[in-house]
N, C-alpha and C. Protein backbone atom coordinates (compact mmCIF):
# COMPACT_ATOMS: atom_id res chain seq x y z
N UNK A 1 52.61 175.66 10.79
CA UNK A 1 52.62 176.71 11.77
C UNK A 1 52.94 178.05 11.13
N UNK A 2 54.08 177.96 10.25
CA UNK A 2 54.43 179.40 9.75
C UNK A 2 53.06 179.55 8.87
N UNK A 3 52.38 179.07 7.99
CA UNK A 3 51.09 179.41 7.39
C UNK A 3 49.85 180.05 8.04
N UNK A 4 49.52 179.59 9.15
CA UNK A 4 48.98 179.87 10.39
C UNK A 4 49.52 181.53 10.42
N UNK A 5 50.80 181.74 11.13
CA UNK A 5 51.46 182.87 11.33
C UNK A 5 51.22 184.13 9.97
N UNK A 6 51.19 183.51 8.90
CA UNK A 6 51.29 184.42 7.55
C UNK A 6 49.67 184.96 7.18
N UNK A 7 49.17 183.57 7.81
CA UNK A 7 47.22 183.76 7.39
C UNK A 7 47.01 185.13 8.71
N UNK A 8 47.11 185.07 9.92
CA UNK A 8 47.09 185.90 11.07
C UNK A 8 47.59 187.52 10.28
N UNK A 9 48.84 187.59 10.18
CA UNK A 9 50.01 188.79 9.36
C UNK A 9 48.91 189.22 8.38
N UNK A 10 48.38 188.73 7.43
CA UNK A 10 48.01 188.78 6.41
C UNK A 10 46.38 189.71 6.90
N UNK A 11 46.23 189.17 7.63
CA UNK A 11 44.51 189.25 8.16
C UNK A 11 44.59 190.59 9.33
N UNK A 12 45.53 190.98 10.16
CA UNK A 12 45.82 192.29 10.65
C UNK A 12 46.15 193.54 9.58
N UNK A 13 47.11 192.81 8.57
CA UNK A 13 47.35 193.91 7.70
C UNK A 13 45.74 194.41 6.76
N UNK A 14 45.29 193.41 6.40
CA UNK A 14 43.88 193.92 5.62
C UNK A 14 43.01 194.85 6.28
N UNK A 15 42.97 194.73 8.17
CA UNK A 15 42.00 194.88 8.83
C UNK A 15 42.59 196.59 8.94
N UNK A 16 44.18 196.80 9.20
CA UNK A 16 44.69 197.77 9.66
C UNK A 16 44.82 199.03 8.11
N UNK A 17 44.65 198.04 6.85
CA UNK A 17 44.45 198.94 5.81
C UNK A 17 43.10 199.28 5.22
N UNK A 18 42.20 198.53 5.71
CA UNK A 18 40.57 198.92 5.52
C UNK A 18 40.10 200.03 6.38
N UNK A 19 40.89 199.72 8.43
CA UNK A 19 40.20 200.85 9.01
C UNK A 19 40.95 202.31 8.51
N UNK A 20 41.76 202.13 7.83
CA UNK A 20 42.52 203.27 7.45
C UNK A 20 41.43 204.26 6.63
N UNK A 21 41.03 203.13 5.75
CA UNK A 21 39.69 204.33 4.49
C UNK A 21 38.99 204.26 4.98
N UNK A 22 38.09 203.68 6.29
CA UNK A 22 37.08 204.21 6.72
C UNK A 22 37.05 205.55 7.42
N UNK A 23 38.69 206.25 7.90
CA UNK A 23 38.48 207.37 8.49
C UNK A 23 37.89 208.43 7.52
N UNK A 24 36.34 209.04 8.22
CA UNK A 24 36.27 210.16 7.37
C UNK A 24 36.72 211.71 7.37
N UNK A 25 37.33 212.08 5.99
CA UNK A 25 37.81 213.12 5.71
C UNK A 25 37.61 214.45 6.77
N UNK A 26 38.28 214.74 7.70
CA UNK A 26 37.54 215.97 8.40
C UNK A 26 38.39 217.17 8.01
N UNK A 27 36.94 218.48 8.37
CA UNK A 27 37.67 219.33 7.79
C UNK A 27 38.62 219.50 7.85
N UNK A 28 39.16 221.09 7.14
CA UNK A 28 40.82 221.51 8.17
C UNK A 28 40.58 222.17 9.51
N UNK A 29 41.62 222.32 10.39
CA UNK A 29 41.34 223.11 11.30
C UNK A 29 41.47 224.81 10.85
N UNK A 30 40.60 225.64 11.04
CA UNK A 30 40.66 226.90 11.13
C UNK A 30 41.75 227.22 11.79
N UNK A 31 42.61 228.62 11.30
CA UNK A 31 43.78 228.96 12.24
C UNK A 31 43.14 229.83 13.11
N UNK A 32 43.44 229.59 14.06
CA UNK A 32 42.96 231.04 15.28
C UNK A 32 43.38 232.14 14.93
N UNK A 33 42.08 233.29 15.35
CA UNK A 33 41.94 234.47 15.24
C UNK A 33 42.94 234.91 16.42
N UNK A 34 44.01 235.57 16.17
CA UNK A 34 44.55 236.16 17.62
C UNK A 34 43.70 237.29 17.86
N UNK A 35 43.31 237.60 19.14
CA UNK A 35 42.91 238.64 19.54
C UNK A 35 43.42 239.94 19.46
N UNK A 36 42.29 241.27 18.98
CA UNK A 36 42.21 242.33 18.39
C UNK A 36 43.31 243.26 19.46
N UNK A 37 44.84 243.56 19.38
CA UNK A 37 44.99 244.55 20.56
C UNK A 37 44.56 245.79 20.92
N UNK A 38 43.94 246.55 22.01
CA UNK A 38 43.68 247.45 22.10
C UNK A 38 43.85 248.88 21.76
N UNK A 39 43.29 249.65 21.26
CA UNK A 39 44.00 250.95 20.70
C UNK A 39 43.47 251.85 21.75
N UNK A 40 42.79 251.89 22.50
CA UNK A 40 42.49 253.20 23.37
C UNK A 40 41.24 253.76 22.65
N UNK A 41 40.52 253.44 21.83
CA UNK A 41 39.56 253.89 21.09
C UNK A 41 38.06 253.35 20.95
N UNK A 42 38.32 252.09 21.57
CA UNK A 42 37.29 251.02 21.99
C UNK A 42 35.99 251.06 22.70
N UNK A 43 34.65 251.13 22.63
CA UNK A 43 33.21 251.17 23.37
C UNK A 43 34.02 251.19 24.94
N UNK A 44 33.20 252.29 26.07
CA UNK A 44 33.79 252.94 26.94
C UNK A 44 32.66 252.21 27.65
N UNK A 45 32.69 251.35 28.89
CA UNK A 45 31.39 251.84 29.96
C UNK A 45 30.55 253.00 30.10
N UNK A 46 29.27 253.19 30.25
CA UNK A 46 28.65 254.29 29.90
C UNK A 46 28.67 255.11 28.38
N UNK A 47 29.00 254.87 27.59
CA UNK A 47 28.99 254.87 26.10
C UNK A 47 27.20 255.09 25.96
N UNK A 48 26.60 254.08 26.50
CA UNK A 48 24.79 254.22 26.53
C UNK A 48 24.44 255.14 26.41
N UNK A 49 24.74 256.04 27.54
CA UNK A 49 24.50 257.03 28.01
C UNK A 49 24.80 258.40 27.33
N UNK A 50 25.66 258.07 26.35
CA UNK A 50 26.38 259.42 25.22
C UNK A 50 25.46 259.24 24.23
N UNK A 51 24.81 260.00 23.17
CA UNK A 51 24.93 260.57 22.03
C UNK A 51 25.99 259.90 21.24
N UNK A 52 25.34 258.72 19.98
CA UNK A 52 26.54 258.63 18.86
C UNK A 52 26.16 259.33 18.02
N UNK A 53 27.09 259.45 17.10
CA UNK A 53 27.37 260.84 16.47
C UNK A 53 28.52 260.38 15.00
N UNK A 54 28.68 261.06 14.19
CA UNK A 54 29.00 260.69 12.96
C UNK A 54 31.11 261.68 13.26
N UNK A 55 31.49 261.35 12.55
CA UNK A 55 33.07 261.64 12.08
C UNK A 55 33.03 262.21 10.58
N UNK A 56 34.11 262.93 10.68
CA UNK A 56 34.63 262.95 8.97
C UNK A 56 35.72 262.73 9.02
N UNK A 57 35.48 261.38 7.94
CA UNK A 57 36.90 260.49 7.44
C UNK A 57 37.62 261.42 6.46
N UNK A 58 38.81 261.52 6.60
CA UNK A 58 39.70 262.06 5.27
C UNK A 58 40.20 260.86 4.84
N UNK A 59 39.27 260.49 3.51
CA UNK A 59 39.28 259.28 2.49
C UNK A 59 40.81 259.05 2.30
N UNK A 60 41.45 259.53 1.99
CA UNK A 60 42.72 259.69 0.80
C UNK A 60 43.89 259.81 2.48
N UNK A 61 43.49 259.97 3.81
CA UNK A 61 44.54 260.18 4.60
C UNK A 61 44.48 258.50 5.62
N UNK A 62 43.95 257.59 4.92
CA UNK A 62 43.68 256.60 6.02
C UNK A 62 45.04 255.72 5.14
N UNK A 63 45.91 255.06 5.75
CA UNK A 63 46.90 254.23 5.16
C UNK A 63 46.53 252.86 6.35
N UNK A 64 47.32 251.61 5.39
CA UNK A 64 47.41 250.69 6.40
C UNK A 64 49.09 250.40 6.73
N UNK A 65 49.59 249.98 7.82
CA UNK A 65 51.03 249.99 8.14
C UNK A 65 51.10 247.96 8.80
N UNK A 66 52.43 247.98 7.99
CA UNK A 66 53.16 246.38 8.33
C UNK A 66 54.08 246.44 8.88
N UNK A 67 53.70 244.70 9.80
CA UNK A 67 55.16 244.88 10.14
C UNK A 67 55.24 243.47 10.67
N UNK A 68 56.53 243.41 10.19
CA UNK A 68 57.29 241.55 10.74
C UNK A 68 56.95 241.10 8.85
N UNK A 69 57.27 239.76 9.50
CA UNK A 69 57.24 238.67 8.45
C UNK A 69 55.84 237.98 8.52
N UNK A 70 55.92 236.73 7.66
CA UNK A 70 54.35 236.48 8.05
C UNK A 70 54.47 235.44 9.25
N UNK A 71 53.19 235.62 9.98
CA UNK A 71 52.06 236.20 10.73
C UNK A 71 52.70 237.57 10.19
N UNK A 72 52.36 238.73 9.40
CA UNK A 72 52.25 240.12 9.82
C UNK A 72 51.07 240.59 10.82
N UNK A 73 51.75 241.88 11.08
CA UNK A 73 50.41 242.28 12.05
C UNK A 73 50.89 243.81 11.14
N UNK A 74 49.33 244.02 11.49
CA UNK A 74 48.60 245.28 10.53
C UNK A 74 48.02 246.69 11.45
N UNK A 75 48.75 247.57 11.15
CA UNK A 75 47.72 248.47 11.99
C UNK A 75 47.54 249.61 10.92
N UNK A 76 46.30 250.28 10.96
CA UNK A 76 45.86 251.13 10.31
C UNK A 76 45.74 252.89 11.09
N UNK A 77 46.18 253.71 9.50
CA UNK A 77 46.36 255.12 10.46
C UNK A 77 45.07 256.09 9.81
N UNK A 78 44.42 256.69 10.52
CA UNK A 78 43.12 257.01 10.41
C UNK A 78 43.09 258.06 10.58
N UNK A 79 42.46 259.64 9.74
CA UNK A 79 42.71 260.97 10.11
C UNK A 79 41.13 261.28 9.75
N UNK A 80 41.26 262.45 10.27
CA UNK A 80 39.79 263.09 9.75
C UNK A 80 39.34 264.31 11.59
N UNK A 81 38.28 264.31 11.41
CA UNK A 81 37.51 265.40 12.37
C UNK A 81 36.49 264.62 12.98
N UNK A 82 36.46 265.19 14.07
CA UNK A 82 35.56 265.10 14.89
C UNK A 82 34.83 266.46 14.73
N UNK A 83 33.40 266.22 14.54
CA UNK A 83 32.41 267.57 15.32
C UNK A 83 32.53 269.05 15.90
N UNK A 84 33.32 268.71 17.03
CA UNK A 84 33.71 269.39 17.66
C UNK A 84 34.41 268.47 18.97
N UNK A 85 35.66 269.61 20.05
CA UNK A 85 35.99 269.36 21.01
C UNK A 85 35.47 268.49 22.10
N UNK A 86 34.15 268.24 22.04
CA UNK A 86 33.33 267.49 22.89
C UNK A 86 33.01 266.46 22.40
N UNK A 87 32.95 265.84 21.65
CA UNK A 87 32.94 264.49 20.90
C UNK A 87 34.64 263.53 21.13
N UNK A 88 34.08 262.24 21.89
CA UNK A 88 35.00 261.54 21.60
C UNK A 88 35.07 260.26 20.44
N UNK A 89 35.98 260.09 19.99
CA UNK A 89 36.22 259.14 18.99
C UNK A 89 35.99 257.76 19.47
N UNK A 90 35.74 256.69 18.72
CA UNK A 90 35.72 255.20 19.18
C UNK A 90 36.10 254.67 17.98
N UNK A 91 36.36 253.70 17.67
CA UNK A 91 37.05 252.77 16.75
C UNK A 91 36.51 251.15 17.32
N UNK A 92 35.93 250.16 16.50
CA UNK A 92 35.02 249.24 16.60
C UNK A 92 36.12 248.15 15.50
N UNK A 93 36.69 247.46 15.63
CA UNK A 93 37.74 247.01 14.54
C UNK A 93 37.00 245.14 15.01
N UNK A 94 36.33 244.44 14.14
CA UNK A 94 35.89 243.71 14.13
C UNK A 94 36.84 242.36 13.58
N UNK A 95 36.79 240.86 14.15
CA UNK A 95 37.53 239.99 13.08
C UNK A 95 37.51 239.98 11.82
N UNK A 96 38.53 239.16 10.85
CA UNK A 96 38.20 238.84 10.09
C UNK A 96 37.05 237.89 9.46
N UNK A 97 35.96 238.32 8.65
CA UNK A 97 34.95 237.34 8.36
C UNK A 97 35.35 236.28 7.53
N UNK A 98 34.25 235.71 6.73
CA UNK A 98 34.98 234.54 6.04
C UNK A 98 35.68 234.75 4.86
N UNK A 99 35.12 236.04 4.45
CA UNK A 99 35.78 235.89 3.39
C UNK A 99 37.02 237.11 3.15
N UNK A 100 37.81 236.97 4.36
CA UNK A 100 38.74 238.15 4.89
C UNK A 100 38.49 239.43 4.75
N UNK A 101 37.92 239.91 5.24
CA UNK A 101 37.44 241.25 5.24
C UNK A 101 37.24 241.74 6.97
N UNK A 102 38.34 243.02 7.23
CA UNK A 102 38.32 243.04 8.24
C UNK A 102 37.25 244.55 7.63
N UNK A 103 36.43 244.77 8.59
CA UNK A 103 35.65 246.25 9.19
C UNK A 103 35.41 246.90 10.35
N UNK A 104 35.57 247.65 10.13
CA UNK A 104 35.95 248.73 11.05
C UNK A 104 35.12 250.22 11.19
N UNK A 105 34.18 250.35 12.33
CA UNK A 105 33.71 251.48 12.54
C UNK A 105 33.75 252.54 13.28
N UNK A 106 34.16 253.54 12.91
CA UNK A 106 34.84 254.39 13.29
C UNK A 106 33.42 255.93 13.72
N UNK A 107 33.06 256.12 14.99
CA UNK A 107 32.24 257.13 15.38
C UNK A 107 32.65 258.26 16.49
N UNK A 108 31.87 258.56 16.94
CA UNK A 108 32.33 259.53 18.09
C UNK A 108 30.99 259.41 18.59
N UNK A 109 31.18 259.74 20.29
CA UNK A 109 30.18 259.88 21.11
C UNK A 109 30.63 261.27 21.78
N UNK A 110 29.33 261.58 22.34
CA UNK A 110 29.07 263.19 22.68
C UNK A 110 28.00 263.16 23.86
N UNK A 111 28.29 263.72 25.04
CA UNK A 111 27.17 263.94 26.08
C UNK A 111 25.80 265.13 25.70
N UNK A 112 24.53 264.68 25.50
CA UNK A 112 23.69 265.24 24.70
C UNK A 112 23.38 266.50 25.63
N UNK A 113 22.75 267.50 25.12
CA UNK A 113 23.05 268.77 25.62
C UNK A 113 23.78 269.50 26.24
N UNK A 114 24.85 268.70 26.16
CA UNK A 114 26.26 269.71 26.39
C UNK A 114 26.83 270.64 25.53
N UNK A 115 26.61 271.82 25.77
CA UNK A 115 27.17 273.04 24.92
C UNK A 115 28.87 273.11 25.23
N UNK A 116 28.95 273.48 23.19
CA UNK A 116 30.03 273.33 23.52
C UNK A 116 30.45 273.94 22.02
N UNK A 117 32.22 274.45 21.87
CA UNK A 117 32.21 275.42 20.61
C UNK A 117 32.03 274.67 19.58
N UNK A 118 31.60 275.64 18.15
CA UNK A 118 31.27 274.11 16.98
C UNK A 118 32.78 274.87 16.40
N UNK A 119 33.78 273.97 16.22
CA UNK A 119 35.01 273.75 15.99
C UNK A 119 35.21 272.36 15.67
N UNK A 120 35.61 271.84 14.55
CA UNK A 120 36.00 270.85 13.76
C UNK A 120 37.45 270.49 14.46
N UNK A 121 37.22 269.22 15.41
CA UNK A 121 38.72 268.93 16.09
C UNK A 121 39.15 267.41 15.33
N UNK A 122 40.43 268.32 14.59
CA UNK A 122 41.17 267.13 14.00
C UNK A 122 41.47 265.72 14.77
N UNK A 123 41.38 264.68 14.19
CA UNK A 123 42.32 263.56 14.77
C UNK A 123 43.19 262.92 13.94
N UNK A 124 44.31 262.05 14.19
CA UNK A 124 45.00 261.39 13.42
C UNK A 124 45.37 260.32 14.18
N UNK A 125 44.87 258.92 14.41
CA UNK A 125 45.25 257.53 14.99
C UNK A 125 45.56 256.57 14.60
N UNK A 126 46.32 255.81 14.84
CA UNK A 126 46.95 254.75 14.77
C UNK A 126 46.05 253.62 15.13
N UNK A 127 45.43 252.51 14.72
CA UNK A 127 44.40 251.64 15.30
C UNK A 127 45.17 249.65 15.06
N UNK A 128 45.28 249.09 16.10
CA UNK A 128 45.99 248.35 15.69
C UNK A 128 45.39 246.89 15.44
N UNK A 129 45.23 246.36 13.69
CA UNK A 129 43.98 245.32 13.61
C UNK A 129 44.29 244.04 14.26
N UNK A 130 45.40 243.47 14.39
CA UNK A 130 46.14 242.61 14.86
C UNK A 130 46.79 241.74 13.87
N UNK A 131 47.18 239.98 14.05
CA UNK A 131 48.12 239.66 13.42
C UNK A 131 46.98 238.74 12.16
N UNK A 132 47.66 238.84 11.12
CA UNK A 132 47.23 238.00 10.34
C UNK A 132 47.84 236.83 9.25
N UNK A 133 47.06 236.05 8.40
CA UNK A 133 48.14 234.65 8.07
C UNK A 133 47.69 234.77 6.84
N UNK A 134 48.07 233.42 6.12
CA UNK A 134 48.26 233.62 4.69
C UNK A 134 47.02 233.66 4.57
N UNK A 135 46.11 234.62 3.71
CA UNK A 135 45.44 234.91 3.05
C UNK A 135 45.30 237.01 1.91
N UNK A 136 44.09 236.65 1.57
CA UNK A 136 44.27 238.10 0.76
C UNK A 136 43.06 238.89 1.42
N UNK A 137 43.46 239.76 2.20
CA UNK A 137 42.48 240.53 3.05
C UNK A 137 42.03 241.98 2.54
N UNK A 138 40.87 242.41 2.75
CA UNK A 138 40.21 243.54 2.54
C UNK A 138 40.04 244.12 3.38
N UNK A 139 40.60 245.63 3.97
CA UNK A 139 40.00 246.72 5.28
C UNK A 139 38.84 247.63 4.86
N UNK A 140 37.89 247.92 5.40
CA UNK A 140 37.11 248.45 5.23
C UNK A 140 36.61 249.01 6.33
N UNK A 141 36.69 250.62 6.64
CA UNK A 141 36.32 251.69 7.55
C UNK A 141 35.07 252.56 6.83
N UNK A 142 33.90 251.99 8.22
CA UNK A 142 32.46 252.53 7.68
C UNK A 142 31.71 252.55 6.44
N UNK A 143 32.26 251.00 6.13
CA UNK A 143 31.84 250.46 4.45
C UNK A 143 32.75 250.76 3.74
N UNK A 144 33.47 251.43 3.67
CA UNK A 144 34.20 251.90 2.47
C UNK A 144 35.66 251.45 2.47
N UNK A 145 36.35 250.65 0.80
CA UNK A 145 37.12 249.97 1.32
C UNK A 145 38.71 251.01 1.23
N UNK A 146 39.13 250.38 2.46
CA UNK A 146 40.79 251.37 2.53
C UNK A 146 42.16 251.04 1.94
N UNK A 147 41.76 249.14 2.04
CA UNK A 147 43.16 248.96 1.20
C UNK A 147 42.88 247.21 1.55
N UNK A 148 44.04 246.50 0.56
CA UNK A 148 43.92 245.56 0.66
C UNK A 148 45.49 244.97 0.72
N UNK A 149 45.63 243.71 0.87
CA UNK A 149 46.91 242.52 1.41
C UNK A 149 47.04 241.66 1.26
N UNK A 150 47.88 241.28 1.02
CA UNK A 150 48.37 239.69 1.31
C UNK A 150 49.03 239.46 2.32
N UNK A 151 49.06 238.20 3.11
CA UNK A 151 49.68 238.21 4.66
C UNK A 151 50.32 236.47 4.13
């Protein structure tokens, strides 16, 4: 009887360590992207309807800013001109792709034949990319890169 009992023992354990290697390897799970928080700078309803229109970046005045531990979250400070007074700014801050690289496009829209003075109106914003995890990330505003991280 106990042989019986040991042949049984014996014959669950083989069965319970074979289905073990048949599980196949699956990937990892991706960590979730938290969602981008809003900066106030974002595609407007009726946006269609405007004139896009180009910015001047001041290269050398764009910084990126941290904060916390990791998860850090990242926000970037962005200066330069607008056109003129009648042009509004937008900011387009996209996920990270695969191979961490966040981008970011930065324009202005303008209602087309609206007169208006040609005066170069400064801006200086704060844009906030959101949180990010361990990896080594690249920012890049209108192709061009602004700075890079580790998170």
């Amino acid at each position: 009887m106990k042989e019986k009992y040991r042949s049984i023992a014996a014959s669950l354990l083989v069965f319970a360590l074979l289905g073990c290697a048949l599980i196949p390897d699956l990937p990892p799970t991706p960590t979730p992207t938290p969602p981008i928080p809003p900066s106030g700078y974002e595609p407007q309803p009726g946006d269609d309807k405007l004139r896009r229109d180009q910015v001047f970046l001041d290269a050398g005045g764009s910084r990126l800013i941290y904060a916390g531990e990791p998860p850090i979250q990242v926000s970037i400070s962005i200066t330069g001109n607008l056109p003129d007074p009648c042009h509004q700014l937008r900011v387009v801050v996209n996920p990270p792709n695969a191979n961490h690289e966040v981008m970011l496009e930065v324009y202005s829209v303008v209602e087309p034949n609206k007169a208006c003075i040609t005066v170069l109106q400064p801006f200086d914003v704060t844009i906030p990319l959101g949180t990010f995890y361990a990896a080594h990330y690249s920012i890049y505003v209108n192709g061009d890169l602004v700075g890079e991280f580790d998170a």
